[in-house]
PDB file of N, CA and C in Angstrom:
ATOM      1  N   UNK A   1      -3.929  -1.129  11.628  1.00  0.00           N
ATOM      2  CA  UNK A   1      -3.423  -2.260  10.885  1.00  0.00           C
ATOM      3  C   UNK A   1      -3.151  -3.386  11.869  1.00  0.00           C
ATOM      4  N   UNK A   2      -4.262  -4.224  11.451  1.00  0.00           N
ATOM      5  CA  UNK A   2      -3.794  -5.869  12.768  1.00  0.00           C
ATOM      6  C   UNK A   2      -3.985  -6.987  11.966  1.00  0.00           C
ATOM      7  N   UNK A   3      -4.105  -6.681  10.780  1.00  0.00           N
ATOM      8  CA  UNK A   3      -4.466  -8.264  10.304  1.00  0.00           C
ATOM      9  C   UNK A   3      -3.957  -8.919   9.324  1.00  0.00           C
ATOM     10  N   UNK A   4      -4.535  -9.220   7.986  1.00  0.00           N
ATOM     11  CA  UNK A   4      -3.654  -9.817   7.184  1.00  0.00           C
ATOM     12  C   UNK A   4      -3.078  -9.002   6.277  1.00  0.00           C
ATOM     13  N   UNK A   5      -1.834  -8.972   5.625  1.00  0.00           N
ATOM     14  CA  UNK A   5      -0.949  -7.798   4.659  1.00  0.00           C
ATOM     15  C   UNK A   5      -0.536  -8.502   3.663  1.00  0.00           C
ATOM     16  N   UNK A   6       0.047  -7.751   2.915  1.00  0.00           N
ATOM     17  CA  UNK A   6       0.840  -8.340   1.686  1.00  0.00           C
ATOM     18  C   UNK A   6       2.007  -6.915   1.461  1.00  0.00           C
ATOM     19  N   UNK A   7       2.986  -6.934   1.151  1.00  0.00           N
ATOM     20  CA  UNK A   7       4.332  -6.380   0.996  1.00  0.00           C
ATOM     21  C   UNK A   7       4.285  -6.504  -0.467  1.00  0.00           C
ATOM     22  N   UNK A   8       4.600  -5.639  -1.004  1.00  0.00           N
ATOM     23  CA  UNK A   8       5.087  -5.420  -2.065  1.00  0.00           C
ATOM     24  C   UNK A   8       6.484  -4.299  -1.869  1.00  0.00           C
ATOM     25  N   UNK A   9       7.777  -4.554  -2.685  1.00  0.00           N
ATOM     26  CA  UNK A   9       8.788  -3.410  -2.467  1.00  0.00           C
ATOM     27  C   UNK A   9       9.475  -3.089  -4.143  1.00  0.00           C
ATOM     28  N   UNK A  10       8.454  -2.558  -4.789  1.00  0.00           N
ATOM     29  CA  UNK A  10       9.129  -2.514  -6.184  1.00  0.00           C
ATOM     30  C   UNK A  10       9.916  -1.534  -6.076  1.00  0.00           C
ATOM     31  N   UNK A  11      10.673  -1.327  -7.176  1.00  0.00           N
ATOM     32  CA  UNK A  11      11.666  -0.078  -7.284  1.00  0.00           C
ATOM     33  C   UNK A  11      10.863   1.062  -6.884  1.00  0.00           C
ATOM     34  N   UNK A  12      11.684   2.256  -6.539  1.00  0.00           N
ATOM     35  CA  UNK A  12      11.171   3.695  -6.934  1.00  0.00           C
ATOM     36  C   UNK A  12      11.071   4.078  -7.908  1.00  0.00           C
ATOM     37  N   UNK A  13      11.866   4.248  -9.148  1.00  0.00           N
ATOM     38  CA  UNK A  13      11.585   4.684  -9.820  1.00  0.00           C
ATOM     39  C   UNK A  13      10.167   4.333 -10.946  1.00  0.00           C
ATOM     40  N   UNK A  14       9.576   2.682 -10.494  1.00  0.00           N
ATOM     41  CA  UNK A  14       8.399   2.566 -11.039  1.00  0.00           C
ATOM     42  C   UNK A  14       7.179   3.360 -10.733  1.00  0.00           C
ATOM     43  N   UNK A  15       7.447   3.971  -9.680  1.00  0.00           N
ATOM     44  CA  UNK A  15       6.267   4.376  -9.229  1.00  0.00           C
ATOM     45  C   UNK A  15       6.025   5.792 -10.125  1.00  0.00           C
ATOM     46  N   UNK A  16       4.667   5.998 -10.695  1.00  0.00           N
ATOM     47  CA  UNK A  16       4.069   7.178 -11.429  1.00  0.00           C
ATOM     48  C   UNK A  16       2.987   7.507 -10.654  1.00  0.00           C
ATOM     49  N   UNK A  17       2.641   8.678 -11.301  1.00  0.00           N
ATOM     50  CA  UNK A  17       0.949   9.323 -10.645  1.00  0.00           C
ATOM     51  C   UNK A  17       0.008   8.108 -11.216  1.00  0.00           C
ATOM     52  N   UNK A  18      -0.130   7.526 -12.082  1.00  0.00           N
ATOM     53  CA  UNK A  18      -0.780   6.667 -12.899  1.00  0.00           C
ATOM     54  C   UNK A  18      -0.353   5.293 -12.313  1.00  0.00           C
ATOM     55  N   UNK A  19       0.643   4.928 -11.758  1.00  0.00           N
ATOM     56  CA  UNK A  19       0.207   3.860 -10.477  1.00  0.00           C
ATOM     57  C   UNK A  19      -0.187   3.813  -9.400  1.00  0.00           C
ATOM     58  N   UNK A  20      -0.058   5.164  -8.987  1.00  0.00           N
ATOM     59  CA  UNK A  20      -0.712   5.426  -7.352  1.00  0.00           C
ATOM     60  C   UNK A  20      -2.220   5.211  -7.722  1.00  0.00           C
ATOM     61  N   UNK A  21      -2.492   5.571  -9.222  1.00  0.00           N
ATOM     62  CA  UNK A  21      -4.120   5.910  -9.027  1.00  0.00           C
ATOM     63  C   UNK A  21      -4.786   4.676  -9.470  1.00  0.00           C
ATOM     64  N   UNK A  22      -3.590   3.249 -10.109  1.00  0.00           N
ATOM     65  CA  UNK A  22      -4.555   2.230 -10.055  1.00  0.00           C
ATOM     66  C   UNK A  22      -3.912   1.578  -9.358  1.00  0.00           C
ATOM     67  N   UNK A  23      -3.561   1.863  -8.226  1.00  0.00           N
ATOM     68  CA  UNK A  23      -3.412   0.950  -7.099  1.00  0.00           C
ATOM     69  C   UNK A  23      -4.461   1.253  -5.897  1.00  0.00           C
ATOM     70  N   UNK A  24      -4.856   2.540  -5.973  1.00  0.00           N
ATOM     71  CA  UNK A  24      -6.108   3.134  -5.343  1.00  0.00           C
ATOM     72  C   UNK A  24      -7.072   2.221  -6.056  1.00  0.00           C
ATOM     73  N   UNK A  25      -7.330   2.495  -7.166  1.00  0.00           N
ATOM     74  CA  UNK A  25      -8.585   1.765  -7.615  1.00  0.00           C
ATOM     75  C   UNK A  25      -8.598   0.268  -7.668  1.00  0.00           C
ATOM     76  N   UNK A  26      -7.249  -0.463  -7.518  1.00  0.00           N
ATOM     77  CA  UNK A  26      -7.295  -1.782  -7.410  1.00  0.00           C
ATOM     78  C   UNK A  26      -7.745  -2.350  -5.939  1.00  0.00           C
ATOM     79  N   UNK A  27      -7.429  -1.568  -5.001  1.00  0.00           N
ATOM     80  CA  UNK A  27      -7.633  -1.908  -3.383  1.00  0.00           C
ATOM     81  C   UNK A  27      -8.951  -1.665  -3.242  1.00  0.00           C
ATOM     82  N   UNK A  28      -9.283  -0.064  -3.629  1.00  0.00           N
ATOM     83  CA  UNK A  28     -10.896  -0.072  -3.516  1.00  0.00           C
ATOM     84  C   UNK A  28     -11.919  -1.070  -4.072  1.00  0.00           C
ATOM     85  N   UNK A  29     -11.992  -1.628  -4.948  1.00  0.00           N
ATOM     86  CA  UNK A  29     -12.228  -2.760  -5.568  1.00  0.00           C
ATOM     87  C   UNK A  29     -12.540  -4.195  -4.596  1.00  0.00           C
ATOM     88  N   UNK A  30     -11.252  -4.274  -4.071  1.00  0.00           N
ATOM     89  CA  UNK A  30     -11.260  -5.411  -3.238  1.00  0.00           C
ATOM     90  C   UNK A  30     -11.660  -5.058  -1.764  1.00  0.00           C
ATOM     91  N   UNK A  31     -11.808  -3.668  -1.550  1.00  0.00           N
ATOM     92  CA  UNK A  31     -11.860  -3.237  -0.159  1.00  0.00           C
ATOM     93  C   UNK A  31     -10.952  -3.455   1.021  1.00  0.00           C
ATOM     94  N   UNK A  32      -9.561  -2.997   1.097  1.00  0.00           N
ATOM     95  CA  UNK A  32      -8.457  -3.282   1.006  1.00  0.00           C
ATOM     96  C   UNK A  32      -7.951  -1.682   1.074  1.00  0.00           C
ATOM     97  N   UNK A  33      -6.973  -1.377   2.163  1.00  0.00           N
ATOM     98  CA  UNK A  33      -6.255  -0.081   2.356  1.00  0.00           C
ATOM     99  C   UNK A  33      -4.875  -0.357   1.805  1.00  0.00           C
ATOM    100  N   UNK A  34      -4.095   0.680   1.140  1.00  0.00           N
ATOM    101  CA  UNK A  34      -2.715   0.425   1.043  1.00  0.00           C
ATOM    102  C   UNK A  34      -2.258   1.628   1.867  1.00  0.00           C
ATOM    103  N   UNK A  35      -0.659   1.420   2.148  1.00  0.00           N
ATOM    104  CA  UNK A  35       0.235   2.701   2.418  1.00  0.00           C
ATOM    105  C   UNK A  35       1.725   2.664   1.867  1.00  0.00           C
ATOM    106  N   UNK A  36       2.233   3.545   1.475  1.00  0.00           N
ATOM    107  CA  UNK A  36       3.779   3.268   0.995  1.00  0.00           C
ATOM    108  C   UNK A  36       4.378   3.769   2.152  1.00  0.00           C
ATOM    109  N   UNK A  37       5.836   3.190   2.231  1.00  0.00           N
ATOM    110  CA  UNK A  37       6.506   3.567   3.135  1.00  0.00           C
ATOM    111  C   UNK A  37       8.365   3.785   2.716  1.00  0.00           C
ATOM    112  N   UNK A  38       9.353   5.131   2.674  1.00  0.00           N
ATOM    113  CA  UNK A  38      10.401   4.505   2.026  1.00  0.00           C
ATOM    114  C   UNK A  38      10.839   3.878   2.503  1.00  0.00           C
ATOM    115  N   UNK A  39      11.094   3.367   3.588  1.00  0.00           N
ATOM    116  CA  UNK A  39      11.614   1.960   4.209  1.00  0.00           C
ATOM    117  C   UNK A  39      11.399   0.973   3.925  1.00  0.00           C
ATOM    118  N   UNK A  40      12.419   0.632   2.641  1.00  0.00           N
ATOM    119  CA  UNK A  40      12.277  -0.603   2.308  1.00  0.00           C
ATOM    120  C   UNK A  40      13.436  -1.653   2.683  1.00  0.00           C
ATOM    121  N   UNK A  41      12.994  -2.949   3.059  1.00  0.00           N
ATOM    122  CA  UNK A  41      14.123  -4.045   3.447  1.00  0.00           C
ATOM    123  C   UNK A  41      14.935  -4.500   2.487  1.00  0.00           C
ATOM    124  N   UNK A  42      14.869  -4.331   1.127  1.00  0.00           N
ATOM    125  CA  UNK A  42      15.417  -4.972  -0.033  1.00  0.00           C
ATOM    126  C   UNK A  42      15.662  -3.548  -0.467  1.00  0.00           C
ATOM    127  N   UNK A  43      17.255  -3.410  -1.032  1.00  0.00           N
ATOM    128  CA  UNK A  43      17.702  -2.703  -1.214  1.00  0.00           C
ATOM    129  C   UNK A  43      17.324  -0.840  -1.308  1.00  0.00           C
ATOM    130  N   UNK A  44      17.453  -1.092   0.205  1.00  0.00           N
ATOM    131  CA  UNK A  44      17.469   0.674   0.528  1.00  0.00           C
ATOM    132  C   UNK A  44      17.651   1.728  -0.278  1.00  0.00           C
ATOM    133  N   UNK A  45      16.689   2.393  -0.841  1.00  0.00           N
ATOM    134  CA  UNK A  45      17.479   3.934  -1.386  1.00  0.00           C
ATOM    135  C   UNK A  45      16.807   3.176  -2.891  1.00  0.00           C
ATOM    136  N   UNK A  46      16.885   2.116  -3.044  1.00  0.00           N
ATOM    137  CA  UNK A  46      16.454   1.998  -4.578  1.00  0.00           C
ATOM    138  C   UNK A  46      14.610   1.567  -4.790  1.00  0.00           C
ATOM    139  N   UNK A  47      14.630   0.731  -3.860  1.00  0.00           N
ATOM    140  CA  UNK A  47      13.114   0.392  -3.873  1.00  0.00           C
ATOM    141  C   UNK A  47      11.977   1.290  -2.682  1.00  0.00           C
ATOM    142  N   UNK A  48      11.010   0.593  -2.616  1.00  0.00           N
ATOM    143  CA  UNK A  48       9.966   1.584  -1.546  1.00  0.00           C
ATOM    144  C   UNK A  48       8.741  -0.088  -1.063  1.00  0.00           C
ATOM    145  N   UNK A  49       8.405   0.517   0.053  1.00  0.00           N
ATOM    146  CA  UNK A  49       7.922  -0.933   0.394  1.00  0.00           C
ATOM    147  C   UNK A  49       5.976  -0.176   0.565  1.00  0.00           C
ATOM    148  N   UNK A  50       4.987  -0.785  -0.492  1.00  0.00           N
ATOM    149  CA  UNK A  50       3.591  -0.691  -0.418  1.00  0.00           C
ATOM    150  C   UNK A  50       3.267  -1.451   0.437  1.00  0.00           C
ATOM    151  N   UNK A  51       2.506  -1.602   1.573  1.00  0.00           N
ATOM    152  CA  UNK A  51       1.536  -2.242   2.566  1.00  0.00           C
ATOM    153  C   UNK A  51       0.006  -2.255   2.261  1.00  0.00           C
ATOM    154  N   UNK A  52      -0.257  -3.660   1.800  1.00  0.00           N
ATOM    155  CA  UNK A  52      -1.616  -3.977   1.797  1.00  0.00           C
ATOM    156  C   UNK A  52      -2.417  -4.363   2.565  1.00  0.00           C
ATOM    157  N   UNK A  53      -3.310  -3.740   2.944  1.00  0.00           N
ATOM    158  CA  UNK A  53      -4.202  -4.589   4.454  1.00  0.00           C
ATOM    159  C   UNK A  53      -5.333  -4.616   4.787  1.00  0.00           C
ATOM    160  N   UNK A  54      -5.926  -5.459   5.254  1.00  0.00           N
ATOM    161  CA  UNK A  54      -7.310  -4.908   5.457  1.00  0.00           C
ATOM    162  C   UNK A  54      -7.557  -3.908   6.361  1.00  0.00           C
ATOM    163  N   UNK A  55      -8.692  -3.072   6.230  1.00  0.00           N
ATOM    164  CA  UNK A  55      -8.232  -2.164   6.864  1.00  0.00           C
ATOM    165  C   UNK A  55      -9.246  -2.442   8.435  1.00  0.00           C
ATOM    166  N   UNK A  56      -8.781  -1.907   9.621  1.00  0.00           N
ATOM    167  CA  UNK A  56      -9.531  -2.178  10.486  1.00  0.00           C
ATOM    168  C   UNK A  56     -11.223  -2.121  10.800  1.00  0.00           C
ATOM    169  N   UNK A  57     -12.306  -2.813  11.977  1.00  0.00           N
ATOM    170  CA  UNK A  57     -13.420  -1.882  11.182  1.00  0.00           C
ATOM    171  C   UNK A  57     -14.008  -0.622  12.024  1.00  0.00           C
ATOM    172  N   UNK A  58     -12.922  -0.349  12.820  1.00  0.00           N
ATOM    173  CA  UNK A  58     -13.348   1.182  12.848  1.00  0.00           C
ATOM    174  C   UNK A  58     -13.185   2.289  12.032  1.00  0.00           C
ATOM    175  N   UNK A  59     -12.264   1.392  11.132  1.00  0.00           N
ATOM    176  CA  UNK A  59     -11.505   2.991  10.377  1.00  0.00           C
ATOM    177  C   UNK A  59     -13.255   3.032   9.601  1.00  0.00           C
ATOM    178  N   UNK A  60     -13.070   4.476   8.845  1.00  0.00           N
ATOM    179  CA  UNK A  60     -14.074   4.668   8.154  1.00  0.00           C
ATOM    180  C   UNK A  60     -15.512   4.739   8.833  1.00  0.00           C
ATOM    181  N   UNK A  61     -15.273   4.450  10.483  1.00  0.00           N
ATOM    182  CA  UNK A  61     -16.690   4.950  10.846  1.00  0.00           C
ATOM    183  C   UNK A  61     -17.528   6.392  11.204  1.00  0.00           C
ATOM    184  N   UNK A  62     -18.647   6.751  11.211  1.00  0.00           N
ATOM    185  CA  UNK A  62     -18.484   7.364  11.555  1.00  0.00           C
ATOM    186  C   UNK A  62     -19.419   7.406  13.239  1.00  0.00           C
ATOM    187  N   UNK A  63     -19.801   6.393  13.229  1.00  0.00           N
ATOM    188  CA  UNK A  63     -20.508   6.642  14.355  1.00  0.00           C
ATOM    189  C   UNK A  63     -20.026   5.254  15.647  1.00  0.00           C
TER     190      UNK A  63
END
């Protein structure tokens, strides 16, 4: 991760199996990696912070 991001820190409790899986399919789309992390800066313990990014271009190589 070196380049441009976007933060998102919605609550926890929004998060479902059924948003993980169109947030997968929304990034793949754009070609675009996410990661969650619980460390979130806006209120700890209640929210969770998603990292959007491009992803580097080695990742995904294989050669």
């Amino acid at each position: 991760m070196g380049g441009v991001a976007f933060v998102s820190e919605p609550y926890e409790r929004q998060i479902t199996p059924d948003t993980l899986a169109r947030l997968d399919a929304f990034t793949e789309k754009l070609g675009i990696e996410w990661h969650i992390s619980a460390n979130s800066w806006w209120y700890p313990g209640w929210t969770i912070r998603i990292l959007f990014y491009e992803p580097d271009e080695t990742e995904g190589s294989t050669g």
